[in-house]
C-alpha atoms as a PDB file:
ATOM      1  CA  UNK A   1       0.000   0.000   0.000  1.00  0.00           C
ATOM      2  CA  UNK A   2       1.601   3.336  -0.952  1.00  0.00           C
ATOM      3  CA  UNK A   3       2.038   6.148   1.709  1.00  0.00           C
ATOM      4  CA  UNK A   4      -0.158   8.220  -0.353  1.00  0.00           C
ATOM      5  CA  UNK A   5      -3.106   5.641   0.356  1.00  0.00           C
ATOM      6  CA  UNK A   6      -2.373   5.068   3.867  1.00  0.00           C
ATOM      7  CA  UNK A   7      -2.408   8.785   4.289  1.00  0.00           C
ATOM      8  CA  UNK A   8      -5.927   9.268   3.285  1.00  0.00           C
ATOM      9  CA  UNK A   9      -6.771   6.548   5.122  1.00  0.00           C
ATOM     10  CA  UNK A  10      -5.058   8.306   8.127  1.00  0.00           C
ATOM     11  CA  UNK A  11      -7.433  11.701   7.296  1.00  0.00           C
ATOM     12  CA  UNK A  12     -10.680   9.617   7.133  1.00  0.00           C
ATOM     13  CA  UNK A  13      -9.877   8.630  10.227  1.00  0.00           C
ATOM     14  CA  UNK A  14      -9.382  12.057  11.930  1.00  0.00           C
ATOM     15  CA  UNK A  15     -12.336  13.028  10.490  1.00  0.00           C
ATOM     16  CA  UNK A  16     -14.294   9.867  12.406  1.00  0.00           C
ATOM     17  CA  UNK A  17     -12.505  10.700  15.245  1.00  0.00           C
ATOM     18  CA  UNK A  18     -13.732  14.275  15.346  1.00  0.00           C
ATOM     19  CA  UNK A  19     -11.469  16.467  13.354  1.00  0.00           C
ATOM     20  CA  UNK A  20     -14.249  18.640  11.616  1.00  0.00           C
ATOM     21  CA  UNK A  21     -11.930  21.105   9.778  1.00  0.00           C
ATOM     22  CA  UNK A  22     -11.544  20.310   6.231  1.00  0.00           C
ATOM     23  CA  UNK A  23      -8.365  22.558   5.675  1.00  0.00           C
ATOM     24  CA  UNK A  24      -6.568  21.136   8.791  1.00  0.00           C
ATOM     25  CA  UNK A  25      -7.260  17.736   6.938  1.00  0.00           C
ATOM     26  CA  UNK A  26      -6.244  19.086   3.356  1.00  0.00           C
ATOM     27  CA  UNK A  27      -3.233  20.110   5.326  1.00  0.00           C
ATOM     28  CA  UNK A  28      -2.947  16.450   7.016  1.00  0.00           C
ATOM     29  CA  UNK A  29      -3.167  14.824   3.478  1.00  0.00           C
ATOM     30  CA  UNK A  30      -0.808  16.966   2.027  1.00  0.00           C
ATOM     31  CA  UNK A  31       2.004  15.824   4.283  1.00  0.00           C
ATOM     32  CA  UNK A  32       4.156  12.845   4.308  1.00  0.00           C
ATOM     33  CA  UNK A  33       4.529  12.254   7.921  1.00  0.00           C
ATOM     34  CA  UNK A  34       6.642   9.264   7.152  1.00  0.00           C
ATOM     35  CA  UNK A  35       9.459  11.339   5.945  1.00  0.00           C
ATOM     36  CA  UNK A  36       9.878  13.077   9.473  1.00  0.00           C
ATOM     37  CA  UNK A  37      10.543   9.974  11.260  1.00  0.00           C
ATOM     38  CA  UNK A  38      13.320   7.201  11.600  1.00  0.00           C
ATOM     39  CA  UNK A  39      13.420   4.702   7.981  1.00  0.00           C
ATOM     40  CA  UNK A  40      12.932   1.697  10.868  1.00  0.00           C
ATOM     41  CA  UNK A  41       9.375   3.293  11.868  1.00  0.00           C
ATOM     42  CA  UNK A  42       8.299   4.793   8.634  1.00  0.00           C
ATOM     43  CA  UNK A  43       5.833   1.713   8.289  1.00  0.00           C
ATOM     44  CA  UNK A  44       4.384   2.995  11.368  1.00  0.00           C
ATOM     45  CA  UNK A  45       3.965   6.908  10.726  1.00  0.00           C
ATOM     46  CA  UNK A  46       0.293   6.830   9.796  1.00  0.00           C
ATOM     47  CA  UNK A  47      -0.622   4.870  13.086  1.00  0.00           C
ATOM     48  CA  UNK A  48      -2.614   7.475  15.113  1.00  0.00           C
ATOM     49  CA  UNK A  49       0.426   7.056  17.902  1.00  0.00           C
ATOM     50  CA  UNK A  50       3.451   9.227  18.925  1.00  0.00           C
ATOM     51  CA  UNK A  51       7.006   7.741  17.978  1.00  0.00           C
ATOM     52  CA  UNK A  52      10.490   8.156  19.032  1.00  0.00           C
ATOM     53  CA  UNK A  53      12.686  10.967  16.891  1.00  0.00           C
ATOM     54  CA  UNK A  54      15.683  10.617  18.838  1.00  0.00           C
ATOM     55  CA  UNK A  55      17.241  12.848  21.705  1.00  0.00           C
ATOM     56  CA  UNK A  56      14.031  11.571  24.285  1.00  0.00           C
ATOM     57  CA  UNK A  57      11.668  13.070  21.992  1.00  0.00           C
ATOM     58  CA  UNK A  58       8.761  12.282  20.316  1.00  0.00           C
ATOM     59  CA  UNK A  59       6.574  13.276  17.025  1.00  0.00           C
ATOM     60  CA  UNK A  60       2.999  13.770  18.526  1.00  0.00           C
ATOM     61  CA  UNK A  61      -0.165  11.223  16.850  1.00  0.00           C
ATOM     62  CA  UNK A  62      -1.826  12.584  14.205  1.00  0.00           C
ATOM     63  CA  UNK A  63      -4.924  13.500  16.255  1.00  0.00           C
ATOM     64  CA  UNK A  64      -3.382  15.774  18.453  1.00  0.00           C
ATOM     65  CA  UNK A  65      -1.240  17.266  15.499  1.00  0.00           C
ATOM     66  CA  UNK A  66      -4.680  17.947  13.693  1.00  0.00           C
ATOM     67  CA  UNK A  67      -6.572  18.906  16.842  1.00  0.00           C
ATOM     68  CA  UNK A  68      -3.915  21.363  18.222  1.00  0.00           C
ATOM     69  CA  UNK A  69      -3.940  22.967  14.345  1.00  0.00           C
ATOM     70  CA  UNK A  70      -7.662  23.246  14.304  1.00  0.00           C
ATOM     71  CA  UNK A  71      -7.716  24.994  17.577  1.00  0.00           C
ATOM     72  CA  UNK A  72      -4.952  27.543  16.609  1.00  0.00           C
ATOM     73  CA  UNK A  73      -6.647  28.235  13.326  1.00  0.00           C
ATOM     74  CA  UNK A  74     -10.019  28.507  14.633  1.00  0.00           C
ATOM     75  CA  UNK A  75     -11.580  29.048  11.492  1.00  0.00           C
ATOM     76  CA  UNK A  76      -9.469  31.983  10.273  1.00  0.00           C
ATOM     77  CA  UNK A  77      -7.183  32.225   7.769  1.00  0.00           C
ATOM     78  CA  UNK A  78      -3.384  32.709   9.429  1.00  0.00           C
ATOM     79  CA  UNK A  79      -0.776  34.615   8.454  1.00  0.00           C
ATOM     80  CA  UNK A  80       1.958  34.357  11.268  1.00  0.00           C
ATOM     81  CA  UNK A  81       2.111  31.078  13.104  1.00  0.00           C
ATOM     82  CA  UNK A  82       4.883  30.209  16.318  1.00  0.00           C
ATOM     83  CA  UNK A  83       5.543  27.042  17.159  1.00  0.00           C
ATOM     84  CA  UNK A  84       7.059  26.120  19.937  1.00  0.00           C
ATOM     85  CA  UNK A  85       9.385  22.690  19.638  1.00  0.00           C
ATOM     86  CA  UNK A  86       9.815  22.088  16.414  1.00  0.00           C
ATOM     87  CA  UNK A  87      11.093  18.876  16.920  1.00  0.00           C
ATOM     88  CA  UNK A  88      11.139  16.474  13.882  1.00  0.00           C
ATOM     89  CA  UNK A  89       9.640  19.255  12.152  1.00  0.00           C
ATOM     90  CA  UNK A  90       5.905  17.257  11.229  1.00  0.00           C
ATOM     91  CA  UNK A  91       4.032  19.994  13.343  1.00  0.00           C
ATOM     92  CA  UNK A  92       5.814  22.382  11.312  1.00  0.00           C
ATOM     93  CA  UNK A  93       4.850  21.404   7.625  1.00  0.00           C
ATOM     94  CA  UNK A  94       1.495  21.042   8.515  1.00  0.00           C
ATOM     95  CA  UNK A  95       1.130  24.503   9.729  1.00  0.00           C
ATOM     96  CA  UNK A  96       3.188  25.623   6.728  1.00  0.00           C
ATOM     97  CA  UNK A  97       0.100  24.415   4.429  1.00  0.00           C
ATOM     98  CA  UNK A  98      -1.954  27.069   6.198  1.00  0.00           C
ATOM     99  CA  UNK A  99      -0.103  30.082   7.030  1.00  0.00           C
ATOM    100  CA  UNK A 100       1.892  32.365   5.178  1.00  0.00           C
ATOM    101  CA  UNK A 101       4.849  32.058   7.392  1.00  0.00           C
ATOM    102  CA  UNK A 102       5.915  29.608  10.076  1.00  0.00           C
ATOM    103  CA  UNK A 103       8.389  30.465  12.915  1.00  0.00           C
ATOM    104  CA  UNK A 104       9.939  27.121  14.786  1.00  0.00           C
ATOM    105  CA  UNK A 105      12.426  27.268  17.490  1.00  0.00           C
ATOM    106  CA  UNK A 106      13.664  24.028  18.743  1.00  0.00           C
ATOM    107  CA  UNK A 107      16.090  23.963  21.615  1.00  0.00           C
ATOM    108  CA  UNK A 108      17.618  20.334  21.117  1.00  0.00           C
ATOM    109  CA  UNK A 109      20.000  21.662  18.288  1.00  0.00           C
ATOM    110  CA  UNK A 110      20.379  18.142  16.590  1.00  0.00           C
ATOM    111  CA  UNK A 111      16.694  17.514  16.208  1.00  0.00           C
ATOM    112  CA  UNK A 112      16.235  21.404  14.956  1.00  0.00           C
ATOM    113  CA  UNK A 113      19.051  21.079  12.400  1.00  0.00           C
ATOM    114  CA  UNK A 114      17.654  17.673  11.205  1.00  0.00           C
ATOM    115  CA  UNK A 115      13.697  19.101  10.974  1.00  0.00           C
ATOM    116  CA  UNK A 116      15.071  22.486   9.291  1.00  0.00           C
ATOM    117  CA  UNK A 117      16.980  20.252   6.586  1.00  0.00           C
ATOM    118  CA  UNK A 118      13.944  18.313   6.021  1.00  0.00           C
ATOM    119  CA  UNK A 119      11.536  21.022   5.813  1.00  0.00           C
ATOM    120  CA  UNK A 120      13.855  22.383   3.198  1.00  0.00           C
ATOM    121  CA  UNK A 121      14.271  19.366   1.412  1.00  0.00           C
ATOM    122  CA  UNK A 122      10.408  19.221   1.169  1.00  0.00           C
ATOM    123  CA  UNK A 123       9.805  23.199  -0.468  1.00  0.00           C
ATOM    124  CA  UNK A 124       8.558  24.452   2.505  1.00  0.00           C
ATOM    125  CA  UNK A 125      10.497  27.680   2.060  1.00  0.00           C
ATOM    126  CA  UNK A 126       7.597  29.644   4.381  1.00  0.00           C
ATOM    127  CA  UNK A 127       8.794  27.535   7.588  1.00  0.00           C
ATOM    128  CA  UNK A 128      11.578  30.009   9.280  1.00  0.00           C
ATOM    129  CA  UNK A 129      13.355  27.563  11.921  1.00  0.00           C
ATOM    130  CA  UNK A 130      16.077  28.476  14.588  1.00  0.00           C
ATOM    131  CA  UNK A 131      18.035  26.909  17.847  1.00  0.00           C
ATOM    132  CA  UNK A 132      16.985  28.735  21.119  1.00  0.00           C
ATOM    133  CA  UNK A 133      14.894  28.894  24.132  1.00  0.00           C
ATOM    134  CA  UNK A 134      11.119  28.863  22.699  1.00  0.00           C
ATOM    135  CA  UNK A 135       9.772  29.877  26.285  1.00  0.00           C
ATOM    136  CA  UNK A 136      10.814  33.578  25.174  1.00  0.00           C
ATOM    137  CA  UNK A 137       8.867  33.508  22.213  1.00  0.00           C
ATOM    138  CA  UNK A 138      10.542  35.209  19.540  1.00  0.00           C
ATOM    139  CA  UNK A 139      10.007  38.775  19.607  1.00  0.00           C
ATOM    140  CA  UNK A 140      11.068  40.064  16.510  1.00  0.00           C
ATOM    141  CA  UNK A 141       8.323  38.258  14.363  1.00  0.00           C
ATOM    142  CA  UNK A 142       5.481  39.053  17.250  1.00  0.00           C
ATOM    143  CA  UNK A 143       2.767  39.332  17.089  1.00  0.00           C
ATOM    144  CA  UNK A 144       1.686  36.060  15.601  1.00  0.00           C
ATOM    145  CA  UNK A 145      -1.694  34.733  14.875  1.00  0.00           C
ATOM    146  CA  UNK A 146      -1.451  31.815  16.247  1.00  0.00           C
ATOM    147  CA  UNK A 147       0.619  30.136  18.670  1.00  0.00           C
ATOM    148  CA  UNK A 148       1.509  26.071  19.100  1.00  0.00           C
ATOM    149  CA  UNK A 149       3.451  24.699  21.725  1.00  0.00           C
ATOM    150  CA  UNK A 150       4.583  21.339  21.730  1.00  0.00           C
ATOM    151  CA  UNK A 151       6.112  20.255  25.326  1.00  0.00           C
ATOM    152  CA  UNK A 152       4.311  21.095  28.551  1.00  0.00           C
ATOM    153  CA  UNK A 153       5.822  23.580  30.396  1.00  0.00           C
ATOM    154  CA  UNK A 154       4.343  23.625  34.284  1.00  0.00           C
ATOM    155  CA  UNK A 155       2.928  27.246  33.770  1.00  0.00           C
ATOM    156  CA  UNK A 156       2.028  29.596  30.906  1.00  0.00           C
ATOM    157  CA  UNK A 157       4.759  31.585  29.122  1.00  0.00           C
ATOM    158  CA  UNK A 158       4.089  34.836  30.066  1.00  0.00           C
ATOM    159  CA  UNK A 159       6.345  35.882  26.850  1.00  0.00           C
ATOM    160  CA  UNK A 160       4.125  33.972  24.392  1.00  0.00           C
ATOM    161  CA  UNK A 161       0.905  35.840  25.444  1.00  0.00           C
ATOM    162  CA  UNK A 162       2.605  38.772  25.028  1.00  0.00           C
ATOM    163  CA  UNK A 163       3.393  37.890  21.549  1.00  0.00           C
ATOM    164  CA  UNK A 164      -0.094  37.114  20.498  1.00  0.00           C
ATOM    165  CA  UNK A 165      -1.904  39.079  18.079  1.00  0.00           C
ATOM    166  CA  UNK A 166      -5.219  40.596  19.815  1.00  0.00           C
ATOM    167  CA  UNK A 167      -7.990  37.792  18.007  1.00  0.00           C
ATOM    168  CA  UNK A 168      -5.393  35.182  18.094  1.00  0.00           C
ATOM    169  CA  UNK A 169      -5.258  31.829  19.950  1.00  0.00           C
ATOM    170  CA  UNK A 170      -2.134  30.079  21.816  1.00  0.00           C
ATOM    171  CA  UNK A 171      -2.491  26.248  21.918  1.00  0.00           C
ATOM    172  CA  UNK A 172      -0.285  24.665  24.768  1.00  0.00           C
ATOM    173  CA  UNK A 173      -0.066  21.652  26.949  1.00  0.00           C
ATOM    174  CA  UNK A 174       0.277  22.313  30.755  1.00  0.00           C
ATOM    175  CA  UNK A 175       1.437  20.428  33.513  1.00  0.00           C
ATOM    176  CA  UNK A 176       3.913  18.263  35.006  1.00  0.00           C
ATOM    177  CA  UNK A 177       2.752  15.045  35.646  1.00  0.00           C
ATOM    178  CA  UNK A 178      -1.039  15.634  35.277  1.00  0.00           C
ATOM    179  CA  UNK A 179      -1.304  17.751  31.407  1.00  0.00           C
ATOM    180  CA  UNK A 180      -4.311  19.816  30.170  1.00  0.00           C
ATOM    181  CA  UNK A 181      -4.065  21.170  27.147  1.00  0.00           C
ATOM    182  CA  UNK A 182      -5.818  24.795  27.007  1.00  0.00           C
ATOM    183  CA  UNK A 183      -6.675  27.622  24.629  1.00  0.00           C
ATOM    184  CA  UNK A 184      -5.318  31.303  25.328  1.00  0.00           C
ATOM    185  CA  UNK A 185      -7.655  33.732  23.315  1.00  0.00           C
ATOM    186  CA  UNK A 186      -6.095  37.071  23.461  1.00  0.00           C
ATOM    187  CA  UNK A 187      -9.675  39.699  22.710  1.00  0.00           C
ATOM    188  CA  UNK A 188      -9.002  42.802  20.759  1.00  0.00           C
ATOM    189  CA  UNK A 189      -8.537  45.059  24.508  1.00  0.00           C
ATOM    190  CA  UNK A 190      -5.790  42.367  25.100  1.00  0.00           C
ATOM    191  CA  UNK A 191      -7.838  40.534  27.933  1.00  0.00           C
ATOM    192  CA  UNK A 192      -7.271  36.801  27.841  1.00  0.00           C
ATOM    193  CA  UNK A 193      -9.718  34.145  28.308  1.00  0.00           C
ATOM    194  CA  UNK A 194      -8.377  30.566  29.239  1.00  0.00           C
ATOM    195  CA  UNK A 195     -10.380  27.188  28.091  1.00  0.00           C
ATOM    196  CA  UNK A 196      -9.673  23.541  29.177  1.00  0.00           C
ATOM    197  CA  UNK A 197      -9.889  21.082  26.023  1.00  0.00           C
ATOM    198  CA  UNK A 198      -8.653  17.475  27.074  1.00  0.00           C
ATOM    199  CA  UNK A 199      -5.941  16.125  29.322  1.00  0.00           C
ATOM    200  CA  UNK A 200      -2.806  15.455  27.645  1.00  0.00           C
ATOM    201  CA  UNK A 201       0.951  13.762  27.859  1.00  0.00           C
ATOM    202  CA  UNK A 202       3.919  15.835  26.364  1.00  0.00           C
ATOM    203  CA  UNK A 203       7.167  15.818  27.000  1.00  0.00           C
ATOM    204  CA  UNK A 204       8.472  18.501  29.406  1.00  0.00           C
ATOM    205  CA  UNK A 205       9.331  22.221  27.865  1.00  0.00           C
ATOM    206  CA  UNK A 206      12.662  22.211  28.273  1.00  0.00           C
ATOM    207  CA  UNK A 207      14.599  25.697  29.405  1.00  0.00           C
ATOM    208  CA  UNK A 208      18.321  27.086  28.814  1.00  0.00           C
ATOM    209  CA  UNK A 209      19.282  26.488  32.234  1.00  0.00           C
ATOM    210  CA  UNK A 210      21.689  29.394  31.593  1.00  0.00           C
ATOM    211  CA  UNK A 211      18.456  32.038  31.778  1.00  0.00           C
ATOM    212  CA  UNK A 212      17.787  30.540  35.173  1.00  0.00           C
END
Protein backbone atom coordinates (compact mmCIF):
# COMPACT_ATOMS: atom_id res chain seq x y z
CA UNK A 1 0.00 0.00 0.00
CA UNK A 2 1.60 3.34 -0.95
CA UNK A 3 2.04 6.15 1.71
CA UNK A 4 -0.16 8.22 -0.35
CA UNK A 5 -3.11 5.64 0.36
CA UNK A 6 -2.37 5.07 3.87
CA UNK A 7 -2.41 8.79 4.29
CA UNK A 8 -5.93 9.27 3.28
CA UNK A 9 -6.77 6.55 5.12
CA UNK A 10 -5.06 8.31 8.13
CA UNK A 11 -7.43 11.70 7.30
CA UNK A 12 -10.68 9.62 7.13
CA UNK A 13 -9.88 8.63 10.23
CA UNK A 14 -9.38 12.06 11.93
CA UNK A 15 -12.34 13.03 10.49
CA UNK A 16 -14.29 9.87 12.41
CA UNK A 17 -12.51 10.70 15.24
CA UNK A 18 -13.73 14.28 15.35
CA UNK A 19 -11.47 16.47 13.35
CA UNK A 20 -14.25 18.64 11.62
CA UNK A 21 -11.93 21.11 9.78
CA UNK A 22 -11.54 20.31 6.23
CA UNK A 23 -8.36 22.56 5.67
CA UNK A 24 -6.57 21.14 8.79
CA UNK A 25 -7.26 17.74 6.94
CA UNK A 26 -6.24 19.09 3.36
CA UNK A 27 -3.23 20.11 5.33
CA UNK A 28 -2.95 16.45 7.02
CA UNK A 29 -3.17 14.82 3.48
CA UNK A 30 -0.81 16.97 2.03
CA UNK A 31 2.00 15.82 4.28
CA UNK A 32 4.16 12.85 4.31
CA UNK A 33 4.53 12.25 7.92
CA UNK A 34 6.64 9.26 7.15
CA UNK A 35 9.46 11.34 5.94
CA UNK A 36 9.88 13.08 9.47
CA UNK A 37 10.54 9.97 11.26
CA UNK A 38 13.32 7.20 11.60
CA UNK A 39 13.42 4.70 7.98
CA UNK A 40 12.93 1.70 10.87
CA UNK A 41 9.38 3.29 11.87
CA UNK A 42 8.30 4.79 8.63
CA UNK A 43 5.83 1.71 8.29
CA UNK A 44 4.38 3.00 11.37
CA UNK A 45 3.96 6.91 10.73
CA UNK A 46 0.29 6.83 9.80
CA UNK A 47 -0.62 4.87 13.09
CA UNK A 48 -2.61 7.48 15.11
CA UNK A 49 0.43 7.06 17.90
CA UNK A 50 3.45 9.23 18.93
CA UNK A 51 7.01 7.74 17.98
CA UNK A 52 10.49 8.16 19.03
CA UNK A 53 12.69 10.97 16.89
CA UNK A 54 15.68 10.62 18.84
CA UNK A 55 17.24 12.85 21.70
CA UNK A 56 14.03 11.57 24.29
CA UNK A 57 11.67 13.07 21.99
CA UNK A 58 8.76 12.28 20.32
CA UNK A 59 6.57 13.28 17.03
CA UNK A 60 3.00 13.77 18.53
CA UNK A 61 -0.17 11.22 16.85
CA UNK A 62 -1.83 12.58 14.20
CA UNK A 63 -4.92 13.50 16.25
CA UNK A 64 -3.38 15.77 18.45
CA UNK A 65 -1.24 17.27 15.50
CA UNK A 66 -4.68 17.95 13.69
CA UNK A 67 -6.57 18.91 16.84
CA UNK A 68 -3.92 21.36 18.22
CA UNK A 69 -3.94 22.97 14.35
CA UNK A 70 -7.66 23.25 14.30
CA UNK A 71 -7.72 24.99 17.58
CA UNK A 72 -4.95 27.54 16.61
CA UNK A 73 -6.65 28.23 13.33
CA UNK A 74 -10.02 28.51 14.63
CA UNK A 75 -11.58 29.05 11.49
CA UNK A 76 -9.47 31.98 10.27
CA UNK A 77 -7.18 32.23 7.77
CA UNK A 78 -3.38 32.71 9.43
CA UNK A 79 -0.78 34.61 8.45
CA UNK A 80 1.96 34.36 11.27
CA UNK A 81 2.11 31.08 13.10
CA UNK A 82 4.88 30.21 16.32
CA UNK A 83 5.54 27.04 17.16
CA UNK A 84 7.06 26.12 19.94
CA UNK A 85 9.39 22.69 19.64
CA UNK A 86 9.82 22.09 16.41
CA UNK A 87 11.09 18.88 16.92
CA UNK A 88 11.14 16.47 13.88
CA UNK A 89 9.64 19.25 12.15
CA UNK A 90 5.90 17.26 11.23
CA UNK A 91 4.03 19.99 13.34
CA UNK A 92 5.81 22.38 11.31
CA UNK A 93 4.85 21.40 7.62
CA UNK A 94 1.49 21.04 8.51
CA UNK A 95 1.13 24.50 9.73
CA UNK A 96 3.19 25.62 6.73
CA UNK A 97 0.10 24.42 4.43
CA UNK A 98 -1.95 27.07 6.20
CA UNK A 99 -0.10 30.08 7.03
CA UNK A 100 1.89 32.36 5.18
CA UNK A 101 4.85 32.06 7.39
CA UNK A 102 5.92 29.61 10.08
CA UNK A 103 8.39 30.47 12.92
CA UNK A 104 9.94 27.12 14.79
CA UNK A 105 12.43 27.27 17.49
CA UNK A 106 13.66 24.03 18.74
CA UNK A 107 16.09 23.96 21.61
CA UNK A 108 17.62 20.33 21.12
CA UNK A 109 20.00 21.66 18.29
CA UNK A 110 20.38 18.14 16.59
CA UNK A 111 16.69 17.51 16.21
CA UNK A 112 16.23 21.40 14.96
CA UNK A 113 19.05 21.08 12.40
CA UNK A 114 17.65 17.67 11.21
CA UNK A 115 13.70 19.10 10.97
CA UNK A 116 15.07 22.49 9.29
CA UNK A 117 16.98 20.25 6.59
CA UNK A 118 13.94 18.31 6.02
CA UNK A 119 11.54 21.02 5.81
CA UNK A 120 13.85 22.38 3.20
CA UNK A 121 14.27 19.37 1.41
CA UNK A 122 10.41 19.22 1.17
CA UNK A 123 9.80 23.20 -0.47
CA UNK A 124 8.56 24.45 2.50
CA UNK A 125 10.50 27.68 2.06
CA UNK A 126 7.60 29.64 4.38
CA UNK A 127 8.79 27.53 7.59
CA UNK A 128 11.58 30.01 9.28
CA UNK A 129 13.35 27.56 11.92
CA UNK A 130 16.08 28.48 14.59
CA UNK A 131 18.04 26.91 17.85
CA UNK A 132 16.98 28.74 21.12
CA UNK A 133 14.89 28.89 24.13
CA UNK A 134 11.12 28.86 22.70
CA UNK A 135 9.77 29.88 26.29
CA UNK A 136 10.81 33.58 25.17
CA UNK A 137 8.87 33.51 22.21
CA UNK A 138 10.54 35.21 19.54
CA UNK A 139 10.01 38.77 19.61
CA UNK A 140 11.07 40.06 16.51
CA UNK A 141 8.32 38.26 14.36
CA UNK A 142 5.48 39.05 17.25
CA UNK A 143 2.77 39.33 17.09
CA UNK A 144 1.69 36.06 15.60
CA UNK A 145 -1.69 34.73 14.87
CA UNK A 146 -1.45 31.82 16.25
CA UNK A 147 0.62 30.14 18.67
CA UNK A 148 1.51 26.07 19.10
CA UNK A 149 3.45 24.70 21.72
CA UNK A 150 4.58 21.34 21.73
CA UNK A 151 6.11 20.26 25.33
CA UNK A 152 4.31 21.10 28.55
CA UNK A 153 5.82 23.58 30.40
CA UNK A 154 4.34 23.63 34.28
CA UNK A 155 2.93 27.25 33.77
CA UNK A 156 2.03 29.60 30.91
CA UNK A 157 4.76 31.58 29.12
CA UNK A 158 4.09 34.84 30.07
CA UNK A 159 6.34 35.88 26.85
CA UNK A 160 4.12 33.97 24.39
CA UNK A 161 0.91 35.84 25.44
CA UNK A 162 2.61 38.77 25.03
CA UNK A 163 3.39 37.89 21.55
CA UNK A 164 -0.09 37.11 20.50
CA UNK A 165 -1.90 39.08 18.08
CA UNK A 166 -5.22 40.60 19.81
CA UNK A 167 -7.99 37.79 18.01
CA UNK A 168 -5.39 35.18 18.09
CA UNK A 169 -5.26 31.83 19.95
CA UNK A 170 -2.13 30.08 21.82
CA UNK A 171 -2.49 26.25 21.92
CA UNK A 172 -0.28 24.66 24.77
CA UNK A 173 -0.07 21.65 26.95
CA UNK A 174 0.28 22.31 30.75
CA UNK A 175 1.44 20.43 33.51
CA UNK A 176 3.91 18.26 35.01
CA UNK A 177 2.75 15.04 35.65
CA UNK A 178 -1.04 15.63 35.28
CA UNK A 179 -1.30 17.75 31.41
CA UNK A 180 -4.31 19.82 30.17
CA UNK A 181 -4.06 21.17 27.15
CA UNK A 182 -5.82 24.80 27.01
CA UNK A 183 -6.67 27.62 24.63
CA UNK A 184 -5.32 31.30 25.33
CA UNK A 185 -7.65 33.73 23.32
CA UNK A 186 -6.10 37.07 23.46
CA UNK A 187 -9.68 39.70 22.71
CA UNK A 188 -9.00 42.80 20.76
CA UNK A 189 -8.54 45.06 24.51
CA UNK A 190 -5.79 42.37 25.10
CA UNK A 191 -7.84 40.53 27.93
CA UNK A 192 -7.27 36.80 27.84
CA UNK A 193 -9.72 34.15 28.31
CA UNK A 194 -8.38 30.57 29.24
CA UNK A 195 -10.38 27.19 28.09
CA UNK A 196 -9.67 23.54 29.18
CA UNK A 197 -9.89 21.08 26.02
CA UNK A 198 -8.65 17.47 27.07
CA UNK A 199 -5.94 16.13 29.32
CA UNK A 200 -2.81 15.46 27.64
CA UNK A 201 0.95 13.76 27.86
CA UNK A 202 3.92 15.83 26.36
CA UNK A 203 7.17 15.82 27.00
CA UNK A 204 8.47 18.50 29.41
CA UNK A 205 9.33 22.22 27.86
CA UNK A 206 12.66 22.21 28.27
CA UNK A 207 14.60 25.70 29.41
CA UNK A 208 18.32 27.09 28.81
CA UNK A 209 19.28 26.49 32.23
CA UNK A 210 21.69 29.39 31.59
CA UNK A 211 18.46 32.04 31.78
CA UNK A 212 17.79 30.54 35.17
Amino acid sequence: MTSTRTRARMVERLRAEGIRDEIVLQAMNAVPRHIFVDEALAIRAYEDTPLPIGSGQTISQPWVVARMTELARAGRELGCVLEIGTGCGYQSAVLAELAKDVYTIEIVEPLGRTAAATLERLGYSNVHARIGDGYKGWPEHAPFDAIIVTAAPDHVPPALIEQLKPGGHLVIPVGRLAQQLIVITKSEDGATARREIAPVQFVPLTRDKRDD
